[in-house]
Protein backbone atom coordinates (compact mmCIF):
# COMPACT_ATOMS: atom_id res chain seq x y z
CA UNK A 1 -20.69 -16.89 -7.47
CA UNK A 2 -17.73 -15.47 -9.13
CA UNK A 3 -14.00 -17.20 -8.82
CA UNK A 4 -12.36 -16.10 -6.15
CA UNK A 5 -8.39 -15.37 -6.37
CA UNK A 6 -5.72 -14.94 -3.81
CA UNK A 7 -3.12 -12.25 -4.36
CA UNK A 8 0.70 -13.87 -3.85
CA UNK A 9 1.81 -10.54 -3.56
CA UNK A 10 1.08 -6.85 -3.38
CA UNK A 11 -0.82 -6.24 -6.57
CA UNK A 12 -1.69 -2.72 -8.61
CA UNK A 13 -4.48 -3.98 -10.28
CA UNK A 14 -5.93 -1.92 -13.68
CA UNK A 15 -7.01 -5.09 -15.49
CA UNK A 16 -8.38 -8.73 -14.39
CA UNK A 17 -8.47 -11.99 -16.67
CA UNK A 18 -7.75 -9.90 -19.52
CA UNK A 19 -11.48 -8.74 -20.28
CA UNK A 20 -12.41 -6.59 -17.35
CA UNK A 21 -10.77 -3.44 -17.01
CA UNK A 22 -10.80 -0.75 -13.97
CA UNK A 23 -11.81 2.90 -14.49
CA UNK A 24 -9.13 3.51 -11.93
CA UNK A 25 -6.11 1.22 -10.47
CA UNK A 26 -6.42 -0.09 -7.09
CA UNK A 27 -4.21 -2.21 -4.66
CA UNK A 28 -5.02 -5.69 -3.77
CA UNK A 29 -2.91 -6.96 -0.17
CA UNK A 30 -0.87 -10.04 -0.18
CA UNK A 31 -3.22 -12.62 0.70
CA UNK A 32 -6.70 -10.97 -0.12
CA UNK A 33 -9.39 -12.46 -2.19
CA UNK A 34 -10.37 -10.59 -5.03
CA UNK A 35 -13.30 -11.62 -7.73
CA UNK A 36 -15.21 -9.59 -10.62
CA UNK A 37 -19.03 -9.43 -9.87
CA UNK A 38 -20.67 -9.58 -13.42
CA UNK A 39 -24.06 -8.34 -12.03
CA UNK A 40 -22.72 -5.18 -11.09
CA UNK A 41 -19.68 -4.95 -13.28
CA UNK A 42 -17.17 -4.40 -10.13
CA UNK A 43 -14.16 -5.80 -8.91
CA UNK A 44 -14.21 -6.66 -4.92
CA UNK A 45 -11.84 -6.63 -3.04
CA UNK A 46 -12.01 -9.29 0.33
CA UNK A 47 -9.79 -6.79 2.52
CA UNK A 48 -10.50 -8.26 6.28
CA UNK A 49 -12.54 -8.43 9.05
CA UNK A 50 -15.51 -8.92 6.65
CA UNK A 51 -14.55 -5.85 4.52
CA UNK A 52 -15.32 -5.55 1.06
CA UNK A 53 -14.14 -3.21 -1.05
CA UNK A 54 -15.75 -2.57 -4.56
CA UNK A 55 -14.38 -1.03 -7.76
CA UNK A 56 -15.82 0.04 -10.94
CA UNK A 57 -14.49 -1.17 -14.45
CA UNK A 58 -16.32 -2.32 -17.40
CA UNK A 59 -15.90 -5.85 -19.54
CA UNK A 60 -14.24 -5.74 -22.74
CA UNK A 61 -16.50 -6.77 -25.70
């Protein structure tokens, strides 16, 4: 499984760890658990009450 991170604070996110990068921005909450699943080359987003969101990007090469 992926590292998990916790946002400190209200994050617009467009790029994570420098290698993957979003095809569109999204928000991560204060406090939500986000991680980069390589199998699917996404970007989820722990948001509560079991919700995941899930966001398309690509790695850079």
């Amino acid at each position: 499984m992926a590292r998990r991170e916790i946002a400190d604070r209200l994050l617009l996110v467009d790029t994570v760890d420098r290698w993957f990068h979003l095809d569109e921005p999204t928000f991560i909450g204060a406090g939500q658990a986000y991680w980069v699943d390589r199998s699917t080359d996404e970007l989820c987003v722990a948001r509560g009450d079991g919700r995941v969101s899930r966001h398309v990007g690509a790695m850079c090469r």
